[in-house]
N, C-alpha and C. Protein backbone atom coordinates (compact mmCIF):
# COMPACT_ATOMS: atom_id res chain seq x y z
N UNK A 1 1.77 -34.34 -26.13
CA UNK A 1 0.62 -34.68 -25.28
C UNK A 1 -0.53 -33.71 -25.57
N UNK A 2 -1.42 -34.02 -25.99
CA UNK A 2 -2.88 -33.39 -25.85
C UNK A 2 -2.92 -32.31 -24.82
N UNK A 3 -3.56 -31.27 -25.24
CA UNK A 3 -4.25 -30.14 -24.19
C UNK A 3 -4.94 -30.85 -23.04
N UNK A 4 -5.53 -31.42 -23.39
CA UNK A 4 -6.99 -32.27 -22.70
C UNK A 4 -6.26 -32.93 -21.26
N UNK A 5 -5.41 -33.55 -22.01
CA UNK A 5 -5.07 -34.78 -21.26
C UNK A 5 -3.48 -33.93 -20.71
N UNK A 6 -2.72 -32.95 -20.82
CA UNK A 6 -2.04 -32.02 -19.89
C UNK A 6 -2.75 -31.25 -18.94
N UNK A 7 -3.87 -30.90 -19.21
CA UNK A 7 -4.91 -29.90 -18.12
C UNK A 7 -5.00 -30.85 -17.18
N UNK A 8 -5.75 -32.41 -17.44
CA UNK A 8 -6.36 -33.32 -16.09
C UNK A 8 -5.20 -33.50 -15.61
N UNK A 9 -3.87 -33.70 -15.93
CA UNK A 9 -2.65 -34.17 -15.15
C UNK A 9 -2.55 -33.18 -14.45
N UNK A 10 -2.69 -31.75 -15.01
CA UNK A 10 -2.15 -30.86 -13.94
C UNK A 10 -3.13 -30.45 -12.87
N UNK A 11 -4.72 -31.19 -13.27
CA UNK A 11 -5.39 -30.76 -12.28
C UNK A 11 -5.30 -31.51 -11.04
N UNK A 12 -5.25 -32.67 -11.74
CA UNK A 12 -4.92 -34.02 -10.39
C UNK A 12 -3.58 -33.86 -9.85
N UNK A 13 -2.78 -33.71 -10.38
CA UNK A 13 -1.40 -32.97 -9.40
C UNK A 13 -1.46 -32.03 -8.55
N UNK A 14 -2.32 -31.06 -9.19
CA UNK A 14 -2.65 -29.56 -8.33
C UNK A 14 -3.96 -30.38 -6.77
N UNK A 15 -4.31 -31.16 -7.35
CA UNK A 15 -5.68 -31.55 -6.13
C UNK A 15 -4.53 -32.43 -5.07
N UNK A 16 -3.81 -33.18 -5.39
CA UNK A 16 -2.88 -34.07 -4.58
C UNK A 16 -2.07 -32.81 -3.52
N UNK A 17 -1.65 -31.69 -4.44
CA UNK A 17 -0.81 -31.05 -3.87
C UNK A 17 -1.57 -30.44 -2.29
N UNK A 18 -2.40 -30.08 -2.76
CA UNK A 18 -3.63 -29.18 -2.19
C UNK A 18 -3.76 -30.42 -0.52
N UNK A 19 -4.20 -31.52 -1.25
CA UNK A 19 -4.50 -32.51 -0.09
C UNK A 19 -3.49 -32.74 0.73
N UNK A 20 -2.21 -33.31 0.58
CA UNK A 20 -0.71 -33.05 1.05
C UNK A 20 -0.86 -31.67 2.09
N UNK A 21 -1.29 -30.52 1.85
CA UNK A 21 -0.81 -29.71 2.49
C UNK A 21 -2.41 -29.28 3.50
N UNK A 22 -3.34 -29.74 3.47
CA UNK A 22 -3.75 -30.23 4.34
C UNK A 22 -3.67 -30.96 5.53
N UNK A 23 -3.16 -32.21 4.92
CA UNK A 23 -2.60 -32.99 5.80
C UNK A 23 -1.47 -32.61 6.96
N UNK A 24 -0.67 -31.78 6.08
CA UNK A 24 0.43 -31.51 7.16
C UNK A 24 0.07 -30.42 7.82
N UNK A 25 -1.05 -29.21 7.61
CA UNK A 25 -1.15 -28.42 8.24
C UNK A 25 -2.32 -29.14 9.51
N UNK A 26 -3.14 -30.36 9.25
CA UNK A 26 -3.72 -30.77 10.38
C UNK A 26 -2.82 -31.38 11.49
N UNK A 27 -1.75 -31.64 11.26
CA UNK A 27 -0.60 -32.23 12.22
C UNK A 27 0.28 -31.45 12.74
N UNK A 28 -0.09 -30.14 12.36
CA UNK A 28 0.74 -28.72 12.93
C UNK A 28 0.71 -28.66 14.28
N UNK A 29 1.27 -28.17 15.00
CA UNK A 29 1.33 -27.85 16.50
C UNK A 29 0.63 -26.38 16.67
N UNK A 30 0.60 -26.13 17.49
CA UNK A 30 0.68 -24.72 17.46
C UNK A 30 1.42 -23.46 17.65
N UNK A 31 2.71 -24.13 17.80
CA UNK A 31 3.96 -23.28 17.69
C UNK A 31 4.30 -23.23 16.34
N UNK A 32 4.44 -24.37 15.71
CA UNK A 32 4.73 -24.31 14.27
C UNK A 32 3.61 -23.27 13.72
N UNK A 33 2.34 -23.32 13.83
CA UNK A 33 1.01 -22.69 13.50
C UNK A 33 1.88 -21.54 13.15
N UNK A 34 2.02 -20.75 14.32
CA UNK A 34 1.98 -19.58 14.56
C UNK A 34 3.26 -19.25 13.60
N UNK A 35 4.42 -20.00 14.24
CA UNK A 35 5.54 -19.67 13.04
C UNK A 35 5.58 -19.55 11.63
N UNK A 36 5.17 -20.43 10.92
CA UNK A 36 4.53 -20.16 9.73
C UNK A 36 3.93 -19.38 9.67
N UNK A 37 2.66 -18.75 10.46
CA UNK A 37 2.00 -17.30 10.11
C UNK A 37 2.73 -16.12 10.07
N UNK A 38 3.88 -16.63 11.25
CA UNK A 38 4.48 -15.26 11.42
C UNK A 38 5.68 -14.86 9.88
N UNK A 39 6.11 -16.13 9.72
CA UNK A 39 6.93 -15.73 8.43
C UNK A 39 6.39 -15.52 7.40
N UNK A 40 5.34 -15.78 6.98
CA UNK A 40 4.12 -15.79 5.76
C UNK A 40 4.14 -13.92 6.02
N UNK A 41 3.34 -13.78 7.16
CA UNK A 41 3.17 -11.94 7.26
C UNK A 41 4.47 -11.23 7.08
N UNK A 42 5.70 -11.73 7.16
CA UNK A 42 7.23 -10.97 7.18
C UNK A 42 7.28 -10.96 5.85
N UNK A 43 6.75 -12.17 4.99
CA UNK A 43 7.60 -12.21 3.77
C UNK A 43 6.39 -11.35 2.84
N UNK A 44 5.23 -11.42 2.87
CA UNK A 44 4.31 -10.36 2.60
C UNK A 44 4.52 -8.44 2.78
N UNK A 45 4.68 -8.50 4.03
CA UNK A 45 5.28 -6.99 4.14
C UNK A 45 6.27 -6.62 3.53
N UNK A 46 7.65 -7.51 3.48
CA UNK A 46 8.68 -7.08 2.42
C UNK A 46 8.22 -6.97 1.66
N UNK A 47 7.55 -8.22 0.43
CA UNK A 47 6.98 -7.67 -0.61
C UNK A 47 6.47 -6.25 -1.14
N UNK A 48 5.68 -5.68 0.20
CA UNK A 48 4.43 -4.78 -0.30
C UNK A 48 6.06 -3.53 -0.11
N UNK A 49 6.65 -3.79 0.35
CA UNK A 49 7.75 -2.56 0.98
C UNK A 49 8.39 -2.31 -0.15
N UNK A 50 9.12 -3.49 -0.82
CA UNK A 50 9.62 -3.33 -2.27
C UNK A 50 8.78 -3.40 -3.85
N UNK A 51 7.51 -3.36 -3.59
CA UNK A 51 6.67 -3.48 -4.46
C UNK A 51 6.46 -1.48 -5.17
N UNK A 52 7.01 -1.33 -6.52
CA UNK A 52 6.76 -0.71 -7.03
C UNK A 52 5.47 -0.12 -7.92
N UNK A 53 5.60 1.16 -7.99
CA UNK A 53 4.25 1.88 -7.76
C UNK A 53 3.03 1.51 -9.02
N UNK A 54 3.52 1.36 -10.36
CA UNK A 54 2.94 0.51 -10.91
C UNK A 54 2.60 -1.06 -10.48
N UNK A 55 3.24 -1.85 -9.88
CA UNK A 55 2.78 -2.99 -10.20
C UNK A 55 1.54 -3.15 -8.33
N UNK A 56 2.07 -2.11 -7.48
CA UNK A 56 0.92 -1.75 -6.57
C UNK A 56 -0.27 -1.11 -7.20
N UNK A 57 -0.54 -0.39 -8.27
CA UNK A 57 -1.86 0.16 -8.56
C UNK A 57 -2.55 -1.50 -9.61
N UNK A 58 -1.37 -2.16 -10.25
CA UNK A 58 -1.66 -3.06 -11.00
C UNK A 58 -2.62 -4.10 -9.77
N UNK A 59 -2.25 -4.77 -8.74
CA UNK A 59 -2.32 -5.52 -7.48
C UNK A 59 -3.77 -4.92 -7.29
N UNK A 60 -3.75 -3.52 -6.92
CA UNK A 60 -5.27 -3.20 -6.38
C UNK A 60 -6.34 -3.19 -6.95
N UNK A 61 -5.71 -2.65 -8.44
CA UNK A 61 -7.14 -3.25 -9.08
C UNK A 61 -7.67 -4.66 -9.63
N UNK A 62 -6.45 -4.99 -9.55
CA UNK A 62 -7.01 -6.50 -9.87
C UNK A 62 -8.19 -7.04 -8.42
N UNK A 63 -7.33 -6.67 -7.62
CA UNK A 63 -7.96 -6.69 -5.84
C UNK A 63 -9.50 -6.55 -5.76
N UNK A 64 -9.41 -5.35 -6.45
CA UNK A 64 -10.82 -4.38 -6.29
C UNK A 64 -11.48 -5.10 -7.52
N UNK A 65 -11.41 -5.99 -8.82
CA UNK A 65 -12.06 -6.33 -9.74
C UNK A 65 -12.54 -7.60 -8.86
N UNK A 66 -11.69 -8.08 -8.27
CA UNK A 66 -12.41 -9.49 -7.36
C UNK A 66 -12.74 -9.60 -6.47
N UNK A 67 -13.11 -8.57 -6.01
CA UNK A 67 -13.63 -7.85 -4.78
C UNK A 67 -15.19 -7.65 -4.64
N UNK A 68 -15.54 -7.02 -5.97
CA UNK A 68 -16.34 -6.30 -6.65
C UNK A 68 -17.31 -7.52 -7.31
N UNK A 69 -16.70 -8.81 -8.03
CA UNK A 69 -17.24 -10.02 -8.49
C UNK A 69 -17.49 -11.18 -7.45
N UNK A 70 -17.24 -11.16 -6.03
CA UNK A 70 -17.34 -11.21 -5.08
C UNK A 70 -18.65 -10.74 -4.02
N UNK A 71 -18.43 -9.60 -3.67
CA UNK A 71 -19.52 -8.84 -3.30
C UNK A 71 -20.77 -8.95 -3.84
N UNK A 72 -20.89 -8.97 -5.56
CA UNK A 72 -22.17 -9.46 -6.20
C UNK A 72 -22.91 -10.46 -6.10
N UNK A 73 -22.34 -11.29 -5.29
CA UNK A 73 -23.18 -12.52 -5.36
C UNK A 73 -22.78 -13.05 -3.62
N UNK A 74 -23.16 -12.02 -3.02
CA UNK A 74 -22.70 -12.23 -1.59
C UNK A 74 -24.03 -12.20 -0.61
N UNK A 75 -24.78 -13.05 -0.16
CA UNK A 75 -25.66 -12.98 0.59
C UNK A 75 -26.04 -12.06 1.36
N UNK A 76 -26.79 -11.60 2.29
CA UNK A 76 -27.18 -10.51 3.28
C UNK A 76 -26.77 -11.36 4.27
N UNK A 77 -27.03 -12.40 4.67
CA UNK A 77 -26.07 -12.67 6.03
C UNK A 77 -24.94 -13.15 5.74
N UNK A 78 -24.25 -13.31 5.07
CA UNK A 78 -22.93 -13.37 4.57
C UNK A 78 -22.22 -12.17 4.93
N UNK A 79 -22.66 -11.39 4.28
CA UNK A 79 -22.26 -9.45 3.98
C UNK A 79 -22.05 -8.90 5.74
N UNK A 80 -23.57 -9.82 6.26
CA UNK A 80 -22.99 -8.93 7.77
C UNK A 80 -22.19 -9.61 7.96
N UNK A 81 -22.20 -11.06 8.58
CA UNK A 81 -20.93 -11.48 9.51
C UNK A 81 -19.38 -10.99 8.57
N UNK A 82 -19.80 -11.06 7.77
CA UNK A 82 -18.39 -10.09 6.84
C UNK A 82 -17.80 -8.68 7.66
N UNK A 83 -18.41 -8.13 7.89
CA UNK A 83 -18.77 -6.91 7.66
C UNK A 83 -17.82 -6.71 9.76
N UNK A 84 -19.22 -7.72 10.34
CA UNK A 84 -18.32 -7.97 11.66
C UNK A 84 -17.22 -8.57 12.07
N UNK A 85 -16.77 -9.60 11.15
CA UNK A 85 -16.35 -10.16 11.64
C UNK A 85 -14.46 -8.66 11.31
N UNK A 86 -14.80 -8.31 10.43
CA UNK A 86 -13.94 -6.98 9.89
C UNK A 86 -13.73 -6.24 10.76
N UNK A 87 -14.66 -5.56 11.73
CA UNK A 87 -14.93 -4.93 12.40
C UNK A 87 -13.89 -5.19 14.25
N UNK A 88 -14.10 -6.71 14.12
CA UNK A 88 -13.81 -7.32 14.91
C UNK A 88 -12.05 -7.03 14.93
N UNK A 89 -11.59 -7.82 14.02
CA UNK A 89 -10.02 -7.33 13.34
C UNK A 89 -9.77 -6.30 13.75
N UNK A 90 -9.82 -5.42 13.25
CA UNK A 90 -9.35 -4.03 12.82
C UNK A 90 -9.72 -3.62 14.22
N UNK A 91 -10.29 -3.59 15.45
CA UNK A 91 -10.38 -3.15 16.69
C UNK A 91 -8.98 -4.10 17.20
N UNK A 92 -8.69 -5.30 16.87
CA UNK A 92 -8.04 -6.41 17.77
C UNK A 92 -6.64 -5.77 17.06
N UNK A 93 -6.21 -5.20 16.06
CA UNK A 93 -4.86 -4.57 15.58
C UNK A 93 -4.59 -3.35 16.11
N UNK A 94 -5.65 -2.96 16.12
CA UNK A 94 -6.00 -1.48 16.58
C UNK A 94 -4.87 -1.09 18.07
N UNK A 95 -5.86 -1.95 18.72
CA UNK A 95 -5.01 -2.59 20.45
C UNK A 95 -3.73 -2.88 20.45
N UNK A 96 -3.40 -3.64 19.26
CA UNK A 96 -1.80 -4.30 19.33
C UNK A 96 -1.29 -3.26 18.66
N UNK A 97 -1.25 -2.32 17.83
CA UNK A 97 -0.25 -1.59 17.43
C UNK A 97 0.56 -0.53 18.28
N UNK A 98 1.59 -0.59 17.93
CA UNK A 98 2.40 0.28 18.82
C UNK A 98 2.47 2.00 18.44
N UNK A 99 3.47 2.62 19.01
CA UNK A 99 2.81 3.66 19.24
C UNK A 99 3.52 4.44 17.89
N UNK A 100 5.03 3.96 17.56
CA UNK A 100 5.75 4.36 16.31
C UNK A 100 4.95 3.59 14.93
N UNK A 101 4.38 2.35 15.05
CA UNK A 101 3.32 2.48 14.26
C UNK A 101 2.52 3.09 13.65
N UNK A 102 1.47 3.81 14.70
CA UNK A 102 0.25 4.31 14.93
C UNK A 102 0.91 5.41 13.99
N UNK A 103 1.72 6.33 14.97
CA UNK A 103 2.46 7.41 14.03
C UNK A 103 2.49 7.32 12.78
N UNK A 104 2.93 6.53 11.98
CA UNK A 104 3.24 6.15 10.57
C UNK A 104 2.28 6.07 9.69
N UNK A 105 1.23 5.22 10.60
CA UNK A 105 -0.17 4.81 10.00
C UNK A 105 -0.41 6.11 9.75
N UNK A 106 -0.90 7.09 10.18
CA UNK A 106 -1.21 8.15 10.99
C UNK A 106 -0.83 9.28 9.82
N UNK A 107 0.56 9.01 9.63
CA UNK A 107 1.02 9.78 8.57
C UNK A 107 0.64 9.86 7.32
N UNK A 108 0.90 8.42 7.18
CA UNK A 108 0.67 8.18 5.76
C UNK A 108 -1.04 8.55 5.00
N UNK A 109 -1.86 7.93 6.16
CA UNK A 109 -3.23 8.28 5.91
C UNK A 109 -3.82 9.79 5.67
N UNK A 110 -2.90 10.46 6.43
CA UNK A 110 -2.68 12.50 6.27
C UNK A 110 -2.58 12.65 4.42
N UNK A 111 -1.42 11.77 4.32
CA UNK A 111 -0.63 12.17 2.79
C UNK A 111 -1.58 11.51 2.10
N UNK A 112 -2.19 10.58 2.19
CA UNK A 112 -3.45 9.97 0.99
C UNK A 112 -4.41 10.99 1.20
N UNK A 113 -4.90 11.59 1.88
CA UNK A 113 -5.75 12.25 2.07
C UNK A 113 -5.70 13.66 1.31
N UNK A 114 -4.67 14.35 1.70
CA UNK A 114 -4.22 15.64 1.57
C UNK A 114 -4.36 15.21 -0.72
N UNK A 115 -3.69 14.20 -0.63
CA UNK A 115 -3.43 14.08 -1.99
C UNK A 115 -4.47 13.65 -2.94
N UNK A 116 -5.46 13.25 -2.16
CA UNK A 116 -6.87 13.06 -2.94
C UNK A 116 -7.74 14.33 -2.65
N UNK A 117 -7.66 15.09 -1.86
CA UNK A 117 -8.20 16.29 -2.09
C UNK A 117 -7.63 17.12 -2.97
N UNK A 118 -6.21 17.09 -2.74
CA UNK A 118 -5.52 18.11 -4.05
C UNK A 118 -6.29 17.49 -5.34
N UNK A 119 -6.04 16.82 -5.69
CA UNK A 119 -6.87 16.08 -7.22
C UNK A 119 -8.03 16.28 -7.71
N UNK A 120 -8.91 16.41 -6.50
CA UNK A 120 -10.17 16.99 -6.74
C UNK A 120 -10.66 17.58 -6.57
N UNK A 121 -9.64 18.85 -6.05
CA UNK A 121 -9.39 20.38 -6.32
C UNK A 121 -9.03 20.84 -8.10
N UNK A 122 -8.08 19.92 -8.14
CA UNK A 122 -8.08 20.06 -9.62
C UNK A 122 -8.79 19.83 -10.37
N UNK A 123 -9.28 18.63 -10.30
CA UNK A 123 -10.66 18.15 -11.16
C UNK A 123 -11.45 19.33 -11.23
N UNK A 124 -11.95 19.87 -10.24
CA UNK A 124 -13.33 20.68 -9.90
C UNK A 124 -12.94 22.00 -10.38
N UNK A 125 -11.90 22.43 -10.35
CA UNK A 125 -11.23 23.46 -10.75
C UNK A 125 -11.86 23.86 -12.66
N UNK A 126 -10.68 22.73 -12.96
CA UNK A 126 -10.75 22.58 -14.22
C UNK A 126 -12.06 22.59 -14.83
N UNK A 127 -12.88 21.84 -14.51
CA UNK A 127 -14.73 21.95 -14.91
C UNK A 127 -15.03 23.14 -15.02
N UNK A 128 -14.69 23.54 -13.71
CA UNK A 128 -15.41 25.19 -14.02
C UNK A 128 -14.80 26.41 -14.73
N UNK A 129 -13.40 26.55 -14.87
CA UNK A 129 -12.87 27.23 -15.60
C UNK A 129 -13.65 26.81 -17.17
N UNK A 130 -13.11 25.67 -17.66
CA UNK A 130 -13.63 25.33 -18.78
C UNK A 130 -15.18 25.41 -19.19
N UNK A 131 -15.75 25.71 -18.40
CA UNK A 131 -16.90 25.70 -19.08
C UNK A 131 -17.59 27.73 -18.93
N UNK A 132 -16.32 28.49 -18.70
CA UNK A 132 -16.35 29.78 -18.51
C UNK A 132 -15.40 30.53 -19.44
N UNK A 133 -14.03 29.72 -19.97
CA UNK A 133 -12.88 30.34 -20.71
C UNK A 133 -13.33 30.30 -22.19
N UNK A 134 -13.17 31.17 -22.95
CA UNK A 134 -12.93 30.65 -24.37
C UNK A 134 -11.42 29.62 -24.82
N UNK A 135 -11.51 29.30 -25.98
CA UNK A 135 -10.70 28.32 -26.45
C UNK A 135 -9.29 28.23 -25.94
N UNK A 136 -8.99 29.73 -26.57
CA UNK A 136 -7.92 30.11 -26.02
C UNK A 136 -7.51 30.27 -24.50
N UNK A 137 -8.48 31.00 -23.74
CA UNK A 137 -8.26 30.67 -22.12
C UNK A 137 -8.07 28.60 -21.61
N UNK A 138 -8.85 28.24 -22.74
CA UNK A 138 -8.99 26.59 -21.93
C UNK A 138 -7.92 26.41 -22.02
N UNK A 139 -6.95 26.74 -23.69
CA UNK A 139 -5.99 26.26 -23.97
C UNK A 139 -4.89 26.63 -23.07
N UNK A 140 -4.72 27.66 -22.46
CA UNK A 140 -3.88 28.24 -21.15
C UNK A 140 -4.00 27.19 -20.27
N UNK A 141 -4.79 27.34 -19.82
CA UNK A 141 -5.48 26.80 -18.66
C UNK A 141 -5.16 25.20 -18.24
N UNK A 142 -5.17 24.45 -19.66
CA UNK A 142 -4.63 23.13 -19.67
C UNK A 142 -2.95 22.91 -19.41
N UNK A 143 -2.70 24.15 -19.84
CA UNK A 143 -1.03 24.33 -19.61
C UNK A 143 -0.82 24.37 -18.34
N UNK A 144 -1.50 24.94 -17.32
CA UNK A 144 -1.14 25.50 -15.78
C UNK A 144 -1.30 24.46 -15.11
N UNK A 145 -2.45 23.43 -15.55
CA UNK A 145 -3.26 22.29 -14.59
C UNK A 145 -2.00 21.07 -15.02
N UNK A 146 -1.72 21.18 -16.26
CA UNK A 146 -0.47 20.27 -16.24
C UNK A 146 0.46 20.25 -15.92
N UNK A 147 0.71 21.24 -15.79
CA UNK A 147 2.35 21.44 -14.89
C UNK A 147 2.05 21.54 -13.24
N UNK A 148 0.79 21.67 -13.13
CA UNK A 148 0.59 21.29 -11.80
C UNK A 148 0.15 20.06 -11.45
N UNK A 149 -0.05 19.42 -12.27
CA UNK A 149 -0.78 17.74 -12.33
C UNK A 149 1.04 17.23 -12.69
N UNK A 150 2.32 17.53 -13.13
CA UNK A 150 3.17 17.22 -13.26
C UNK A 150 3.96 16.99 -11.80
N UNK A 151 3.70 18.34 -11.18
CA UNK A 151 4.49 18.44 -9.73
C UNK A 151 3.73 17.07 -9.00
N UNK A 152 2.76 17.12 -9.26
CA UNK A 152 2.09 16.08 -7.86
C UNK A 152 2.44 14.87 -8.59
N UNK A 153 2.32 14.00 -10.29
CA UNK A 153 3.47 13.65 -10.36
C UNK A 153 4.59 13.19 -9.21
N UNK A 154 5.45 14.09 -9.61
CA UNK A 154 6.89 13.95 -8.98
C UNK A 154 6.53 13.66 -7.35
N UNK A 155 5.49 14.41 -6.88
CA UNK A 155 5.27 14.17 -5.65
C UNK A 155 4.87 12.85 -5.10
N UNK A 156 4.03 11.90 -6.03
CA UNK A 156 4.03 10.85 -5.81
C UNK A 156 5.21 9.83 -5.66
N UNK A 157 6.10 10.23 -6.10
CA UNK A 157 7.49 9.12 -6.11
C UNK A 157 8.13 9.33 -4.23
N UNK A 158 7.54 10.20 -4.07
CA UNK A 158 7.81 10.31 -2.13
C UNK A 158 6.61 9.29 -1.57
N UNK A 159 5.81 9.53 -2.14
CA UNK A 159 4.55 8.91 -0.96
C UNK A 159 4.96 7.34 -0.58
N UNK A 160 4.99 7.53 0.83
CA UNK A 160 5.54 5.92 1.49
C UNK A 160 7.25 5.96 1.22
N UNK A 161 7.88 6.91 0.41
CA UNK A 161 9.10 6.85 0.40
C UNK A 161 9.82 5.67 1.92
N UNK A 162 9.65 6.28 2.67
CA UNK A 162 9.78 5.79 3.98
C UNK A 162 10.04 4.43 4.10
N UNK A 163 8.53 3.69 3.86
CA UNK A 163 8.38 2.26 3.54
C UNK A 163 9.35 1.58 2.84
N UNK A 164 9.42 2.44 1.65
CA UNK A 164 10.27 1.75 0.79
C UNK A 164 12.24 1.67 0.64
N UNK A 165 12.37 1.53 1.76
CA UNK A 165 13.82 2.20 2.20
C UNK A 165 15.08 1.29 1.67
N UNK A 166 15.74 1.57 1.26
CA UNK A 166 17.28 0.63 0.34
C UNK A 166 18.22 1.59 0.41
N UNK A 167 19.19 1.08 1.49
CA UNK A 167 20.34 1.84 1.55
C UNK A 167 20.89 2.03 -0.08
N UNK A 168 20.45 1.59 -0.88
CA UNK A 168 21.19 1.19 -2.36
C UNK A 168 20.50 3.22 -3.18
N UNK A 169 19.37 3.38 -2.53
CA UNK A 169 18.69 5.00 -3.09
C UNK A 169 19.68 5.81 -2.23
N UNK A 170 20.16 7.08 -2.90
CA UNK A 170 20.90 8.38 -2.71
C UNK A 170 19.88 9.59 -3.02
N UNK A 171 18.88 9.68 -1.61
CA UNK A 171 18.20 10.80 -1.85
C UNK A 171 18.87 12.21 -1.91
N UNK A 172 19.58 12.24 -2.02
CA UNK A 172 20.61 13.30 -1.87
C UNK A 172 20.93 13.52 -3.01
N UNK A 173 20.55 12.87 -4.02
CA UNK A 173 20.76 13.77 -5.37
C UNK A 173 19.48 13.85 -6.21
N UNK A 174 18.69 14.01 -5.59
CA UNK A 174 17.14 14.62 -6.27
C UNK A 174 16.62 15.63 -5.96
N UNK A 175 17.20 16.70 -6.51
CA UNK A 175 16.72 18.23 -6.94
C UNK A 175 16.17 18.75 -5.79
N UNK A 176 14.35 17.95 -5.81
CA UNK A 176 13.82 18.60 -4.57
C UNK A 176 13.84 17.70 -3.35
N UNK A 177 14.55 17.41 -2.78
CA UNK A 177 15.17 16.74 -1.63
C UNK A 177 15.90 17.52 -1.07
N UNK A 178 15.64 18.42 0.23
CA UNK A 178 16.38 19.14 0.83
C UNK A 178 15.97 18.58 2.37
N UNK A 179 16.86 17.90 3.02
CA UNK A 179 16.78 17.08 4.18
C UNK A 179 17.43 17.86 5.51
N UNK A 180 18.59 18.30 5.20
CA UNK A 180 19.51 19.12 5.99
C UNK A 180 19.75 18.00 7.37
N UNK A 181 20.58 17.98 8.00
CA UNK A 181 21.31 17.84 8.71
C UNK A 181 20.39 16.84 10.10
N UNK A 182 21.52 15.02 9.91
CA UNK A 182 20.51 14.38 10.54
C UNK A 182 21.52 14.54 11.67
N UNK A 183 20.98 15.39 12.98
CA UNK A 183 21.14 15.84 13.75
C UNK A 183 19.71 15.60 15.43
N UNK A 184 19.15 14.97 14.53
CA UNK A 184 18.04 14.76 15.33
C UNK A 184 18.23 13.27 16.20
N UNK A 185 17.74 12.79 17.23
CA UNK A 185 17.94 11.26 17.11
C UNK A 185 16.65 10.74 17.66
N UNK A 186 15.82 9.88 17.21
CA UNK A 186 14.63 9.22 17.76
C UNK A 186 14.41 8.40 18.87
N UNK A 187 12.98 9.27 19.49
CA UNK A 187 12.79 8.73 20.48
C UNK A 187 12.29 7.46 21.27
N UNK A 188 12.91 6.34 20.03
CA UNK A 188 11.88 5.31 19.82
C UNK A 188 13.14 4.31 19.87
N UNK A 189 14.12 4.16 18.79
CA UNK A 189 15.46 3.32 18.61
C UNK A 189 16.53 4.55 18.78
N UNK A 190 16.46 6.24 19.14
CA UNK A 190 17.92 6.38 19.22
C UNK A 190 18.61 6.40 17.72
N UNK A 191 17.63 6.47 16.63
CA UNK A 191 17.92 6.35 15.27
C UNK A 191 18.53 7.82 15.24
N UNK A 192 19.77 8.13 14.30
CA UNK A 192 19.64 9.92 13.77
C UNK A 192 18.78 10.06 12.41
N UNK A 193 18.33 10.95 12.95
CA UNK A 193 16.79 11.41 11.92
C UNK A 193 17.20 13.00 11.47
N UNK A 194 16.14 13.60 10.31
CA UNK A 194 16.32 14.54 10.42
C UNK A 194 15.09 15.66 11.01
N UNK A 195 15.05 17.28 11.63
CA UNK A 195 14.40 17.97 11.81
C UNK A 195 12.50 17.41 11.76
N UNK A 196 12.94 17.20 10.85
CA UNK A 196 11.44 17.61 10.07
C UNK A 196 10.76 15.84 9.80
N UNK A 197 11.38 14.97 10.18
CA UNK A 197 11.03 13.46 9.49
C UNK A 197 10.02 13.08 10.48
N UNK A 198 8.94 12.41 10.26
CA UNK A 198 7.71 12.12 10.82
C UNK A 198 8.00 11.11 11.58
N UNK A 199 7.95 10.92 13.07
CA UNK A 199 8.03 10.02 14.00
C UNK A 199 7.37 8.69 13.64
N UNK A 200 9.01 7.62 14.21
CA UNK A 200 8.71 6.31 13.43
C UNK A 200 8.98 5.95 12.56
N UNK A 201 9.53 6.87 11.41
CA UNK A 201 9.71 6.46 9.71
C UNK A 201 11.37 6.38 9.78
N UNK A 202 12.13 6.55 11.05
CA UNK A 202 13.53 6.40 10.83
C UNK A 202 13.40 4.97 11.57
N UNK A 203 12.93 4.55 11.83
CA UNK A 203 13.07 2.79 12.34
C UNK A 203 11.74 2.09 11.78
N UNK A 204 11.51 2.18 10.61
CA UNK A 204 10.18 1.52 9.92
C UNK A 204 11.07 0.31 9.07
N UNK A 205 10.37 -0.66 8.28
CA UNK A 205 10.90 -1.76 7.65
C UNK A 205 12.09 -1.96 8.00
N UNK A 206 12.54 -1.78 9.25
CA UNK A 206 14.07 -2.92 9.71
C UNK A 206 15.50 -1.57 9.36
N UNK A 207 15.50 -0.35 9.07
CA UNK A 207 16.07 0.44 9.10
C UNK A 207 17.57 0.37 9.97
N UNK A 208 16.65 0.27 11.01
CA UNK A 208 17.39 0.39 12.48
C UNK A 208 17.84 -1.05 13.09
């Protein structure tokens, strides 16, 4: 079969499909509505929970490339009610989140933070040494920033650890993993936690 004439079949299949599911979503109830939304957002969050760290930086920038081709050709009153209607959201989640949530949120936003300043501590670092060391000092110098650009590295394979939880991982045999004794129990599910674990992250993605 022709290119030509496989593309229009699959476009007119793809337009039928499209219309079909129109149809049945105009005959929805609103219990069904909601059910479907609600399993659509469950099966999304698993995703993002088991979604590994490459193919999450892969996801965002694709995100951010159509985001970006988007935005360019986005009206001024477009951009605001955008802008509010965003605004709007993010107050209305704000309200509904709970409080072992919030915590988590809370956390995690600490550790992006903390970890984009470390980076551009280094960055800024590095500039200025280098443009003060001779060859030989740079050449040091690249040695120290890498083995410290190595640790944070390794440090990244924790970030969201939490999130990403599978009884099937044995953190207990990675070097720098020192957890000590889950002796703690949370005040949220009664989970045993340990000392030091950030409230909420022992009953996060279905744990508990």
């Amino acid at each position: 079969m022709p290119n030509r004439k496989r593309s229009m079949l699959c476009s007119k299949r793809n337009a039928l499909l499209k219309q079909r599911k129109r149809e049945l979503r105009s005959q929805e109830t609103p219990e069904a509505r909601e059910a479907r939304l609600a399993a659509q957002r469950s099966r999304d969050q698993r995703s993002l929970l088991e979604e590994s760290a490459e193919a999450r930086q892969a996801r965002l920038a694709a995100q951010r490339r159509r985001d970006q081709c988007s935005l360019l050709d986005e009206p001024v009153e477009v951009r605001q009610a955008r802008l509010a209607s965003m605004r709007i959201r993010n107050q209305h989640s704000l309200l509904q989140e709970s409080a072992e949530t919030r915590q988590a949120r809370l956390a995690t936003q600490r550790s992006r933070n903390q970890r984009s300043l470390l980076e551009k501590r280094v960055e800024a670092r590095r500039a200025h040494l280098a443009a003060q060391c001779s060859p030989h000092q740079q050449s040091s110098l690249e040695e120290s920033l890498e083995v410290r650009e190595n640790r944070l590295a390794r440090g990244a394979f924790w970030m969201r650890a939490g999130f990403r939880y599978s009884p099937a991982d044995d953190f207990s045999n990675h070097l720098d993993m020192a957890l000590g004794k889950m002796d703690r129990e949370c005040q949220f599910r009664q989970a045993k936690k340990w000392a030091d674990e950030a409230a909420g992250l022992c009953c996060s993605g279905g744990k508990v």
